[in-house]
PDB file of N, CA and C in Angstrom:
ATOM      1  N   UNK A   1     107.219  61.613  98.440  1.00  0.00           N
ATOM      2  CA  UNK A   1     107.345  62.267  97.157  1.00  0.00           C
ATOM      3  C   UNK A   1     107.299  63.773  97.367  1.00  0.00           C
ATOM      4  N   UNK A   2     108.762  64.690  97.048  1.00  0.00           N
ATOM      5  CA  UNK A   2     108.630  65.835  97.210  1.00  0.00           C
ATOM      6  C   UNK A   2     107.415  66.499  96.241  1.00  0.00           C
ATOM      7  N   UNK A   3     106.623  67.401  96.524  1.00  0.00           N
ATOM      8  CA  UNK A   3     105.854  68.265  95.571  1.00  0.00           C
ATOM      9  C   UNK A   3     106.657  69.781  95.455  1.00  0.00           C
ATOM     10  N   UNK A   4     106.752  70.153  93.924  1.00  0.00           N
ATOM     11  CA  UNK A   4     107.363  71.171  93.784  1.00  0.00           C
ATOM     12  C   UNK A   4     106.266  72.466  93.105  1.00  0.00           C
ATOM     13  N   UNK A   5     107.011  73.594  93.357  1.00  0.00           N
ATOM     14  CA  UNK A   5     106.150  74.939  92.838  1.00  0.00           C
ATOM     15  C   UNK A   5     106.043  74.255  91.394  1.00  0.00           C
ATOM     16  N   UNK A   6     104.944  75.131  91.159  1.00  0.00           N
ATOM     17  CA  UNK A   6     104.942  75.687  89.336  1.00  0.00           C
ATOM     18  C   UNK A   6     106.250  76.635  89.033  1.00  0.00           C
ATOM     19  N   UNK A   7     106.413  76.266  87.795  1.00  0.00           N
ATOM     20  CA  UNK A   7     107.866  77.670  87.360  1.00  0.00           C
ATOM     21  C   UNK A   7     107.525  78.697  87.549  1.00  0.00           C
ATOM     22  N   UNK A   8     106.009  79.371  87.368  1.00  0.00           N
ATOM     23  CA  UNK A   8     105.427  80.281  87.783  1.00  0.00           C
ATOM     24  C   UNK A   8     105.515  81.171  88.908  1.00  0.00           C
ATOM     25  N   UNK A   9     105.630  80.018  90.043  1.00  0.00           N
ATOM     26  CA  UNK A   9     105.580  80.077  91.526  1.00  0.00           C
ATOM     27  C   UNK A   9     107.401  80.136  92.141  1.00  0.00           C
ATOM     28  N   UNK A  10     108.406  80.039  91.706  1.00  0.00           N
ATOM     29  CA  UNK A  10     109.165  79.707  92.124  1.00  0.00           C
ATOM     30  C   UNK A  10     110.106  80.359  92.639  1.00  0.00           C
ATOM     31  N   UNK A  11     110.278  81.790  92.019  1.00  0.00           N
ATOM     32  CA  UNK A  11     110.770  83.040  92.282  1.00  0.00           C
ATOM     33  C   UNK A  11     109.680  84.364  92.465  1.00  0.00           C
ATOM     34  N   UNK A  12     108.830  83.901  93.268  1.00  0.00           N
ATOM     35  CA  UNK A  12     107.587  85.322  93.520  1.00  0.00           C
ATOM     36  C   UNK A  12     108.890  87.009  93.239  1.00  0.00           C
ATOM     37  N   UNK A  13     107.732  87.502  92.425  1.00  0.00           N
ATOM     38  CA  UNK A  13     108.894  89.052  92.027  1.00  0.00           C
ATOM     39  C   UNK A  13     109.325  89.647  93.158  1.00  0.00           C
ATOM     40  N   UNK A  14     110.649  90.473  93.370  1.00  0.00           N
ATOM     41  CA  UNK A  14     110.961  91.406  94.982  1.00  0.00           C
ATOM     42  C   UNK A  14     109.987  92.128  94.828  1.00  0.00           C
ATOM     43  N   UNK A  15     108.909  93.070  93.581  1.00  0.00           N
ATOM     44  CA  UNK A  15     108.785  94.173  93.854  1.00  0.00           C
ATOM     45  C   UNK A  15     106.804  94.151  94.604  1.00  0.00           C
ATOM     46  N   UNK A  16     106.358  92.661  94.628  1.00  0.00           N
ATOM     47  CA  UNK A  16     105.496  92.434  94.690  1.00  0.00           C
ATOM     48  C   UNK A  16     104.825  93.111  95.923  1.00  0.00           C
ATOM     49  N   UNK A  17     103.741  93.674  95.814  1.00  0.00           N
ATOM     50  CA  UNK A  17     103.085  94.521  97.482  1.00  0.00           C
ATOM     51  C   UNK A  17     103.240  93.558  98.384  1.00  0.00           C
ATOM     52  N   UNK A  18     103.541  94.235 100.305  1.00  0.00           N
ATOM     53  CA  UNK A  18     103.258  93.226 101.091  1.00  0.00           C
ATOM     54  C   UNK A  18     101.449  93.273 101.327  1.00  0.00           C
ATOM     55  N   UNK A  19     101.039  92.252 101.892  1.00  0.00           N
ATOM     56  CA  UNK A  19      99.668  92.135 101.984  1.00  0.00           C
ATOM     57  C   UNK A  19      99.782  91.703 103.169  1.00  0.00           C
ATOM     58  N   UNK A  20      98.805  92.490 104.105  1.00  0.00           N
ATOM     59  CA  UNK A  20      98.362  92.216 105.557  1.00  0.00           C
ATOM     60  C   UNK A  20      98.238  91.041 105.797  1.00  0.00           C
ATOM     61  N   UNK A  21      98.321  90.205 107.142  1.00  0.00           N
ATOM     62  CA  UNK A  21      98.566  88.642 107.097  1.00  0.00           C
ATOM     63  C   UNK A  21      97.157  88.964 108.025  1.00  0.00           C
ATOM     64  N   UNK A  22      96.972  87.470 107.528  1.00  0.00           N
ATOM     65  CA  UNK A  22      95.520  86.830 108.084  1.00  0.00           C
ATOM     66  C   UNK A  22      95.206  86.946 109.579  1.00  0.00           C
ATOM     67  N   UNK A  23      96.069  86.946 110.094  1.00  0.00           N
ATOM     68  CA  UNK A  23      96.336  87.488 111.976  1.00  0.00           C
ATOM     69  C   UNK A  23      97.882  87.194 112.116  1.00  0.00           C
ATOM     70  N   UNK A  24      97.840  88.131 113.224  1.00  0.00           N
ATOM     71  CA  UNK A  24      98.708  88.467 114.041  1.00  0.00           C
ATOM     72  C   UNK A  24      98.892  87.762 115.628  1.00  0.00           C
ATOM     73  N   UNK A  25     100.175  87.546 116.330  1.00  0.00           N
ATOM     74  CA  UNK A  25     100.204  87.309 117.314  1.00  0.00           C
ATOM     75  C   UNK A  25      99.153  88.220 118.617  1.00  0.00           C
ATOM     76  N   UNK A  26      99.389  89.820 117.918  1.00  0.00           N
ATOM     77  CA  UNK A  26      98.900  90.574 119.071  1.00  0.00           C
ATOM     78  C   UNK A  26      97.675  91.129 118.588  1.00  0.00           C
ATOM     79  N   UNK A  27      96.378  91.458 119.743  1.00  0.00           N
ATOM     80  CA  UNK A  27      95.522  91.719 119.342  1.00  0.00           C
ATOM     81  C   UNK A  27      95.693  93.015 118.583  1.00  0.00           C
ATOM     82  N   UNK A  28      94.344  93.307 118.177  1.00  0.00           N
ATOM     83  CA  UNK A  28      94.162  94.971 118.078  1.00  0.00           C
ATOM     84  C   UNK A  28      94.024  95.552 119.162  1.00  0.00           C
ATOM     85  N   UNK A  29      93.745  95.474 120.659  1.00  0.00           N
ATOM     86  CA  UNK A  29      93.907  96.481 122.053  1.00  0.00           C
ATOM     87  C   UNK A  29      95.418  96.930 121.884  1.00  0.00           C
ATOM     88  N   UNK A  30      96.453  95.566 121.486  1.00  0.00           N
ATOM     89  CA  UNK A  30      97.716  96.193 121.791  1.00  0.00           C
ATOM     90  C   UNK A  30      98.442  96.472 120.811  1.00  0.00           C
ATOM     91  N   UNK A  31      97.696  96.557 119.189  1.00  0.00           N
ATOM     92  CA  UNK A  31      98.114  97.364 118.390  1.00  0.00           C
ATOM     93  C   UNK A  31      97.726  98.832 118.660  1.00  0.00           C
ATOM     94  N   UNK A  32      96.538  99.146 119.157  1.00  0.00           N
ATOM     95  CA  UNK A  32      96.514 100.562 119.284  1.00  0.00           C
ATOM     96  C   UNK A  32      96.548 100.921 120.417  1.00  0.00           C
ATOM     97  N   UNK A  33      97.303 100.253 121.305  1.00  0.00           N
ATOM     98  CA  UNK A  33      97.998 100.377 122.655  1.00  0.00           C
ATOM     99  C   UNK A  33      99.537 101.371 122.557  1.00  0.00           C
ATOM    100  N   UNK A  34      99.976 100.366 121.055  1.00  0.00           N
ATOM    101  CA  UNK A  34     101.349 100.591 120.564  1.00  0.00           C
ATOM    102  C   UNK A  34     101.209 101.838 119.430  1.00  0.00           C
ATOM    103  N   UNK A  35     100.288 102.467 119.357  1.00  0.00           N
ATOM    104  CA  UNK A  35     100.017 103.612 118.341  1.00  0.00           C
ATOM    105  C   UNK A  35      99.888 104.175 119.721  1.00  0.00           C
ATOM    106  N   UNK A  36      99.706 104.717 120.330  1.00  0.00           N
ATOM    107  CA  UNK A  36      99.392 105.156 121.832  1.00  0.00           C
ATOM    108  C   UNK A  36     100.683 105.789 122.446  1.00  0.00           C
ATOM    109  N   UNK A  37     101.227 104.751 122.543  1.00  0.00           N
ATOM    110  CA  UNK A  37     102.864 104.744 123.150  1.00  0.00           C
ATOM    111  C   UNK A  37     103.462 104.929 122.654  1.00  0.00           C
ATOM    112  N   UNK A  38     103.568 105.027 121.034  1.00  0.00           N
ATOM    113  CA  UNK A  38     104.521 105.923 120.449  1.00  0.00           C
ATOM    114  C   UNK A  38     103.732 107.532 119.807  1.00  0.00           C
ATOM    115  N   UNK A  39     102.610 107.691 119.989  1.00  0.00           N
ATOM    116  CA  UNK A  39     101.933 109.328 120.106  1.00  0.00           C
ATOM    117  C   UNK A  39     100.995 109.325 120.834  1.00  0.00           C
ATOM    118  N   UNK A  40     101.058 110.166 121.946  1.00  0.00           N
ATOM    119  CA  UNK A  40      99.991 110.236 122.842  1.00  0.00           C
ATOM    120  C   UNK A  40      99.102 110.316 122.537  1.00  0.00           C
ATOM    121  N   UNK A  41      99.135 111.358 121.386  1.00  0.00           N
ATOM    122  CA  UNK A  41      98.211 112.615 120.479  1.00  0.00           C
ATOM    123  C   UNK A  41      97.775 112.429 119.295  1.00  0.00           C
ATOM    124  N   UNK A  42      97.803 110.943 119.290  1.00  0.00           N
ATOM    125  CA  UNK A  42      97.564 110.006 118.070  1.00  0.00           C
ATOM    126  C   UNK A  42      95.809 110.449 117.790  1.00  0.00           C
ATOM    127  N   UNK A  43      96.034 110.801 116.111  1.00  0.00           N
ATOM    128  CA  UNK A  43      93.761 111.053 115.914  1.00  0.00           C
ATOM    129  C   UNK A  43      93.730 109.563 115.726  1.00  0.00           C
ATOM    130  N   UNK A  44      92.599 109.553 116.533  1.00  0.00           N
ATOM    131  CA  UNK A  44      91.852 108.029 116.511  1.00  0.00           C
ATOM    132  C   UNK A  44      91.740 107.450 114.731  1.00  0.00           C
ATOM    133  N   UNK A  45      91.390 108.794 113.476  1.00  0.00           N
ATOM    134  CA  UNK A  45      91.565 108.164 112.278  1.00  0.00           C
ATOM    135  C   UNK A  45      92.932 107.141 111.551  1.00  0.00           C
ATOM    136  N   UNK A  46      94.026 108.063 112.225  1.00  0.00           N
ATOM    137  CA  UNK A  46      95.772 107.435 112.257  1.00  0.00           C
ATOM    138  C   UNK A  46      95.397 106.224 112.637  1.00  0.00           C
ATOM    139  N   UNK A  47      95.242 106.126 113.795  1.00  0.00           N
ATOM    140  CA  UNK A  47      95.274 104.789 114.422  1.00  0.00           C
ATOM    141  C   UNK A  47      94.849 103.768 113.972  1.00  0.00           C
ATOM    142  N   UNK A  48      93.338 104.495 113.180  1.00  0.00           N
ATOM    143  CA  UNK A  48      92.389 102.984 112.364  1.00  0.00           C
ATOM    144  C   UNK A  48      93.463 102.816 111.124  1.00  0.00           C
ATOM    145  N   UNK A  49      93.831 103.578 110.588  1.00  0.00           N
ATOM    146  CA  UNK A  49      94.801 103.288 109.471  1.00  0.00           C
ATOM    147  C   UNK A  49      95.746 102.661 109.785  1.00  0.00           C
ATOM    148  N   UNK A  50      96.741 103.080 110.682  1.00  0.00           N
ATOM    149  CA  UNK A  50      97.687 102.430 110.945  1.00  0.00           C
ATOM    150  C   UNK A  50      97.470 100.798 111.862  1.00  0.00           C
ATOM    151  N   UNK A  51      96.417 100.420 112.582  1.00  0.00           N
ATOM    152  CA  UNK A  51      96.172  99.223 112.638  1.00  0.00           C
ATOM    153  C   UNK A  51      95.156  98.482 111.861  1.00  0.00           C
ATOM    154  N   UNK A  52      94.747  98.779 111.078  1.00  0.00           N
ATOM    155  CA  UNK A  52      94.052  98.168 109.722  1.00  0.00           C
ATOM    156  C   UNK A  52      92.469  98.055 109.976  1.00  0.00           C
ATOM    157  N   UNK A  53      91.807  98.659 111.361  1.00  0.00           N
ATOM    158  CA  UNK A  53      90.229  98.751 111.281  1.00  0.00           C
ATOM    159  C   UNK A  53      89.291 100.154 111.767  1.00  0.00           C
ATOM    160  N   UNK A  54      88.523 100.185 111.557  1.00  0.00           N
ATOM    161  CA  UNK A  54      87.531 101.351 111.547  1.00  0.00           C
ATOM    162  C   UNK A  54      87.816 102.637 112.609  1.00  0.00           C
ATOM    163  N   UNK A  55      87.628 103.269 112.494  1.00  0.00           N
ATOM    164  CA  UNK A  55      87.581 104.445 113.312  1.00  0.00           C
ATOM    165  C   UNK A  55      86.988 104.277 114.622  1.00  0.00           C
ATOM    166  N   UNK A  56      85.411 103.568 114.098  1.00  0.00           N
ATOM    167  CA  UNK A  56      84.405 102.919 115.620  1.00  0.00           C
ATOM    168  C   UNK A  56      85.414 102.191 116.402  1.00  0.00           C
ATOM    169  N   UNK A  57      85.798 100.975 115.950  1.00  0.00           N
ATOM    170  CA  UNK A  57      86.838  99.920 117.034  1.00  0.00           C
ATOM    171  C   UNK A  57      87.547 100.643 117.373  1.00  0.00           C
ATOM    172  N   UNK A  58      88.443 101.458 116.960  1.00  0.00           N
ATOM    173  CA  UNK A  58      89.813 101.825 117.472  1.00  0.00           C
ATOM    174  C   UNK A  58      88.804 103.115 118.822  1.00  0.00           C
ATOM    175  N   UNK A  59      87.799 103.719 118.757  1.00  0.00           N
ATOM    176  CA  UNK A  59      86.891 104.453 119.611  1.00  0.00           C
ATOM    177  C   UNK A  59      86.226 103.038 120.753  1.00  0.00           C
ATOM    178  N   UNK A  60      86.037 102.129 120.518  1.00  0.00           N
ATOM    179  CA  UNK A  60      85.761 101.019 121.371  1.00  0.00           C
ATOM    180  C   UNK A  60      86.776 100.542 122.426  1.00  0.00           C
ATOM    181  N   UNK A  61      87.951 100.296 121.363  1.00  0.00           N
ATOM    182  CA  UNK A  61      89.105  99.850 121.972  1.00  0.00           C
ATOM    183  C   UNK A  61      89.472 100.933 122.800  1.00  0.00           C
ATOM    184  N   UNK A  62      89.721 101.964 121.948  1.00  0.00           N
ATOM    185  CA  UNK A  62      90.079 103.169 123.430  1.00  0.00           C
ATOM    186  C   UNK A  62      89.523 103.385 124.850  1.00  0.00           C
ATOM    187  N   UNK A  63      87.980 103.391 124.403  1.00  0.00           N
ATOM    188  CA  UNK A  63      87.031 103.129 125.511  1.00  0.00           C
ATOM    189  C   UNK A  63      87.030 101.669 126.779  1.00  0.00           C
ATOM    190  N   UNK A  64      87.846 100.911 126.039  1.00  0.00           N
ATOM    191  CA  UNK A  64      87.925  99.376 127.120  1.00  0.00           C
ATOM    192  C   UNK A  64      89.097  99.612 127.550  1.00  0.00           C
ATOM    193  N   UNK A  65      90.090 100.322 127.090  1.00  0.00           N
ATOM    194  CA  UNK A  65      91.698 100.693 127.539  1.00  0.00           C
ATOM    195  C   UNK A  65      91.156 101.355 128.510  1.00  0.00           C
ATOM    196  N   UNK A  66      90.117 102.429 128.705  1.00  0.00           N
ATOM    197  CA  UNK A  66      90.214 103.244 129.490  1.00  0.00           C
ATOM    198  C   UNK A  66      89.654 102.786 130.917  1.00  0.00           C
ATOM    199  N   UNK A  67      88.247 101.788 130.330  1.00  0.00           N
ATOM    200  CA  UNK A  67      87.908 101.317 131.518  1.00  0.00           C
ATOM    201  C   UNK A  67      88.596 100.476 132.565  1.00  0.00           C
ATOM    202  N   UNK A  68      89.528  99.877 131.866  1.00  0.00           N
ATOM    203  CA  UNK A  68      90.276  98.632 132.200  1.00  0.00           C
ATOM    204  C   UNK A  68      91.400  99.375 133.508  1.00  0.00           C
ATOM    205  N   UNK A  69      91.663 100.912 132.778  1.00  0.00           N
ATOM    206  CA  UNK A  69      92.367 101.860 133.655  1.00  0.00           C
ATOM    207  C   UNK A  69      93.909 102.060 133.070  1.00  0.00           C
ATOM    208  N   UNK A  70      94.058 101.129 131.800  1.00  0.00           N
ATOM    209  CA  UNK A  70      95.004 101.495 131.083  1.00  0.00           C
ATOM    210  C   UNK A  70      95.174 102.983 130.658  1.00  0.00           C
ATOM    211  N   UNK A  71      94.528 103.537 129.835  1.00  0.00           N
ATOM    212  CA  UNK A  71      95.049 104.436 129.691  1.00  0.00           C
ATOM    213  C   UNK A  71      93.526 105.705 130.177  1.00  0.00           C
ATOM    214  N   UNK A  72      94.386 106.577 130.610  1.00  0.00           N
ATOM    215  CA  UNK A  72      93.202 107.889 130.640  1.00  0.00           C
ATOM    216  C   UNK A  72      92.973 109.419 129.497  1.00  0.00           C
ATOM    217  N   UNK A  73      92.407 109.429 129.022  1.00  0.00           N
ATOM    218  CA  UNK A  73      92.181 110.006 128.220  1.00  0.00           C
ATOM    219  C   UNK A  73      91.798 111.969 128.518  1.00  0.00           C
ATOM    220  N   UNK A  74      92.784 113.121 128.012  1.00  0.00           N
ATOM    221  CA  UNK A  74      92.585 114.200 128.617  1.00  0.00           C
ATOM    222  C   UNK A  74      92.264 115.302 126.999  1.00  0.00           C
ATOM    223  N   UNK A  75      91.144 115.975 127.072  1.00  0.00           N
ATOM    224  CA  UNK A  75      91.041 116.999 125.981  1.00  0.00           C
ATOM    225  C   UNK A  75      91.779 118.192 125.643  1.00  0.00           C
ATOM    226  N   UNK A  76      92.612 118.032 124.598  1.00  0.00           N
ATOM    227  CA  UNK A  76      93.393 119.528 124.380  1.00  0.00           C
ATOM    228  C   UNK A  76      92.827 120.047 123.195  1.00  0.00           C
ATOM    229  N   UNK A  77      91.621 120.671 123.625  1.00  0.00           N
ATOM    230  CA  UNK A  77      91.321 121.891 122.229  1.00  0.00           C
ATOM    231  C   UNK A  77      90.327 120.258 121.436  1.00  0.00           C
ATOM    232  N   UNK A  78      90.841 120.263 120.435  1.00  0.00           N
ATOM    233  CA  UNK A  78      90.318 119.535 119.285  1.00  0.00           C
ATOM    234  C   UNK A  78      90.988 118.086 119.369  1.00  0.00           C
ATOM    235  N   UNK A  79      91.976 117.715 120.343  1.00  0.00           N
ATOM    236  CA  UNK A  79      92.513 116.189 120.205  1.00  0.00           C
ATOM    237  C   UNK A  79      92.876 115.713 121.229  1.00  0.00           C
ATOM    238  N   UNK A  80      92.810 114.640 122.138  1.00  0.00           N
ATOM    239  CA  UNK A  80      92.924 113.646 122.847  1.00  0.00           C
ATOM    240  C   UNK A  80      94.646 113.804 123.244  1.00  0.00           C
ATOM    241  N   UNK A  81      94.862 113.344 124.423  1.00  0.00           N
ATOM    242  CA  UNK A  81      96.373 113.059 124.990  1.00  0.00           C
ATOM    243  C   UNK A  81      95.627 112.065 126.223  1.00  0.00           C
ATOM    244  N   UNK A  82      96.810 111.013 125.477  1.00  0.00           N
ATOM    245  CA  UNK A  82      95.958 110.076 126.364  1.00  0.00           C
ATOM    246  C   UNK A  82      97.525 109.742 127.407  1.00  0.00           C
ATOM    247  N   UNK A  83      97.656 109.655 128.592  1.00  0.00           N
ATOM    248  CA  UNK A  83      98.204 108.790 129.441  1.00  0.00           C
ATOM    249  C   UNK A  83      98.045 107.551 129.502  1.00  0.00           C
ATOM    250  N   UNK A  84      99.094 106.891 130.302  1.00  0.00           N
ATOM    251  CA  UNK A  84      98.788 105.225 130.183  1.00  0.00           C
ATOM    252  C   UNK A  84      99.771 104.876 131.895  1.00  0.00           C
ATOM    253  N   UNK A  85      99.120 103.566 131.942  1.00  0.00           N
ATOM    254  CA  UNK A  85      99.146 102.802 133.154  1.00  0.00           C
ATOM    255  C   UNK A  85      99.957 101.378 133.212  1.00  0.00           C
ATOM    256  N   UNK A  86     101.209 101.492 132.322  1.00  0.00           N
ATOM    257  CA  UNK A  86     101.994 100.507 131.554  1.00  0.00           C
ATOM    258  C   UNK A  86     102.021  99.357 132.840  1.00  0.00           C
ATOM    259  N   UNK A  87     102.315  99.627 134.032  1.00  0.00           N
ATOM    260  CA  UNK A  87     102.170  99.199 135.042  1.00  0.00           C
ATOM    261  C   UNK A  87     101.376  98.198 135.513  1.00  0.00           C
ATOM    262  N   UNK A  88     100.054  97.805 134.834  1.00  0.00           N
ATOM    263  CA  UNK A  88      99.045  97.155 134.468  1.00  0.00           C
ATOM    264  C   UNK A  88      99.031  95.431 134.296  1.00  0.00           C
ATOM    265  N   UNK A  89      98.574  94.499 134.669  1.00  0.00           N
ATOM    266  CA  UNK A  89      98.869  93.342 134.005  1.00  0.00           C
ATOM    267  C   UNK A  89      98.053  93.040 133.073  1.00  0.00           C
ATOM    268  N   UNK A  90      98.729  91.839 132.357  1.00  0.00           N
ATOM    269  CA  UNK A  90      98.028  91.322 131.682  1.00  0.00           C
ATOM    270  C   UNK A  90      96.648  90.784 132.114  1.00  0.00           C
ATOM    271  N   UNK A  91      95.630  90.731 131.081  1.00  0.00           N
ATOM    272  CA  UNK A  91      94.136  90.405 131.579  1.00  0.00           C
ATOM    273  C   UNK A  91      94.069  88.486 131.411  1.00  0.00           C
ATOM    274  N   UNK A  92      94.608  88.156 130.697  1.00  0.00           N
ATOM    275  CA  UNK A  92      94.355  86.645 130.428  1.00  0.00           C
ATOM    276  C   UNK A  92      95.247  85.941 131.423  1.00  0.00           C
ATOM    277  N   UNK A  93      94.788  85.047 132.500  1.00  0.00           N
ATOM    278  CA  UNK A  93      95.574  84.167 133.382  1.00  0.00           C
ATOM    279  C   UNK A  93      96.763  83.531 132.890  1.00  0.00           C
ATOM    280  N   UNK A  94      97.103  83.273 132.024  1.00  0.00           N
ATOM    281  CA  UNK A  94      98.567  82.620 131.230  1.00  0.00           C
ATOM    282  C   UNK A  94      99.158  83.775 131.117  1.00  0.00           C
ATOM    283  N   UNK A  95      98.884  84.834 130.981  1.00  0.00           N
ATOM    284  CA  UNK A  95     100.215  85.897 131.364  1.00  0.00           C
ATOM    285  C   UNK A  95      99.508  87.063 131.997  1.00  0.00           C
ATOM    286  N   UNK A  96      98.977  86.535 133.601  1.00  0.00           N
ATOM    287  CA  UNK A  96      98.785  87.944 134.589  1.00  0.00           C
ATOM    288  C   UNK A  96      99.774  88.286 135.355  1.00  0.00           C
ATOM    289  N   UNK A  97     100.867  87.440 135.071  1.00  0.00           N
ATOM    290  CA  UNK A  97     102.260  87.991 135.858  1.00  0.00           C
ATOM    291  C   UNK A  97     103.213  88.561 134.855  1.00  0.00           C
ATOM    292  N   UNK A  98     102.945  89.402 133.744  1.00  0.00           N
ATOM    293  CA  UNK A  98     103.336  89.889 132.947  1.00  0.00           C
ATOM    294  C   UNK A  98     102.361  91.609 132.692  1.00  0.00           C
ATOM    295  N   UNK A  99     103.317  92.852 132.697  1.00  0.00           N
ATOM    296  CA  UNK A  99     102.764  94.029 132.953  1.00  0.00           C
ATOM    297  C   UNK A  99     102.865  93.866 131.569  1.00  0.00           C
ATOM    298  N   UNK A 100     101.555  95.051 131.228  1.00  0.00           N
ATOM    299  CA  UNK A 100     101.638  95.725 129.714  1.00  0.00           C
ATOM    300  C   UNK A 100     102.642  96.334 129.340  1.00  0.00           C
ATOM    301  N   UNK A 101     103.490  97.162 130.376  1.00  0.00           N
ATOM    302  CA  UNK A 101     105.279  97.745 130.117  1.00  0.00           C
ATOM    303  C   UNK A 101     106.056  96.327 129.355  1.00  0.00           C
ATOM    304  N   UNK A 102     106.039  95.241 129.898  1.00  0.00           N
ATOM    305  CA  UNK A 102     106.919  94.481 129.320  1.00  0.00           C
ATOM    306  C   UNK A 102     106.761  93.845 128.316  1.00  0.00           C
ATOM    307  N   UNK A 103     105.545  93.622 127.621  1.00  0.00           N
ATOM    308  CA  UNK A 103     105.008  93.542 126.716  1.00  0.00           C
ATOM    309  C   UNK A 103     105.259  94.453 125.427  1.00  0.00           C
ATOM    310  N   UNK A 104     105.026  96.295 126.174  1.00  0.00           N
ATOM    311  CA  UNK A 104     105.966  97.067 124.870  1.00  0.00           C
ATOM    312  C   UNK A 104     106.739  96.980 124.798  1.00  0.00           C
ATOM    313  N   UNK A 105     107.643  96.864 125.993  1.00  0.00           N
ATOM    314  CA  UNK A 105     108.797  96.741 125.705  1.00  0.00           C
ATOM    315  C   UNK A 105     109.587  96.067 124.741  1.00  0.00           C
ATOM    316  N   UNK A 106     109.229  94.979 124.754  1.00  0.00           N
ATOM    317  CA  UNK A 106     109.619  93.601 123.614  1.00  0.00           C
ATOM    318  C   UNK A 106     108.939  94.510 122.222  1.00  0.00           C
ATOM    319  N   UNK A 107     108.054  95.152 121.745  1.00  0.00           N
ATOM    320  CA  UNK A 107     107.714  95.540 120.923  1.00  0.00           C
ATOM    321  C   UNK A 107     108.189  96.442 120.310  1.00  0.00           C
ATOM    322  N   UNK A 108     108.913  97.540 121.157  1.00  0.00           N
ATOM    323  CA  UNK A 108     109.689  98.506 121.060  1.00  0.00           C
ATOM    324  C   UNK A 108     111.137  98.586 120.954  1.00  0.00           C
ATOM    325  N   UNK A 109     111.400  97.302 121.101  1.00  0.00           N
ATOM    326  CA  UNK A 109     112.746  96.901 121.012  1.00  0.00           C
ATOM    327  C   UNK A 109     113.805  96.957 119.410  1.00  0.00           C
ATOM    328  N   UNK A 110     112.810  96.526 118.612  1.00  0.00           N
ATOM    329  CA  UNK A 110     113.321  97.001 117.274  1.00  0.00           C
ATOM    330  C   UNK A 110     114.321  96.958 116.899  1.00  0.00           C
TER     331      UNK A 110
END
């Protein structure tokens, strides 16, 4: 027995907001991996905005990028330029034969 919408439900409006989805394929390391790689010089506040959490995490996350040796972090004046180590593999055994380059890559592809 098919079940159908309410009439209500049946044509949701175009102009309706999008709303952040419950998760994502990619973590947050390689959302603000990918704020990274497209501005070096990204303020850590951008970043929490533009990947949807706090200022602290995206300062955590930077801090485990760095240890990890992904990216290195250099002071200009008042803001961060961070380098990166795309070169890198993946950390989880189901894809350590996969570099973080190829990973943006697919991301950047657009």
């Amino acid at each position: 027995m098919a079940v159908s919408s309410p009439p209500h439900m049946a044509h949701p409006p175009q102009h309706a907001p999008a709303r952040r989805p419950q998760w994502t394929i990619f973590s947050n390391h390689a959302h603000v991996l990918v704020c990274i790689v497209r501005n070096p010089e990204e303020r850590v506040r951008e970043i929490a905005r533009k990947v949807g959490i706090t200022e602290r995490a995206v300062q955590r996350i930077i801090g485990e990028l760095e240890e990890a040796g992904v990216i290195k972090r250099e002071r200009l004046g008042r803001t961060n330029r961070y380098s990166l180590s795309l070169d890198r593999p993946l950390r989880h055994p189901l894809e350590a034969n996969t570099t973080i380059a190829e990973v943006i890559r697919v991301i950047e592809s657009e």
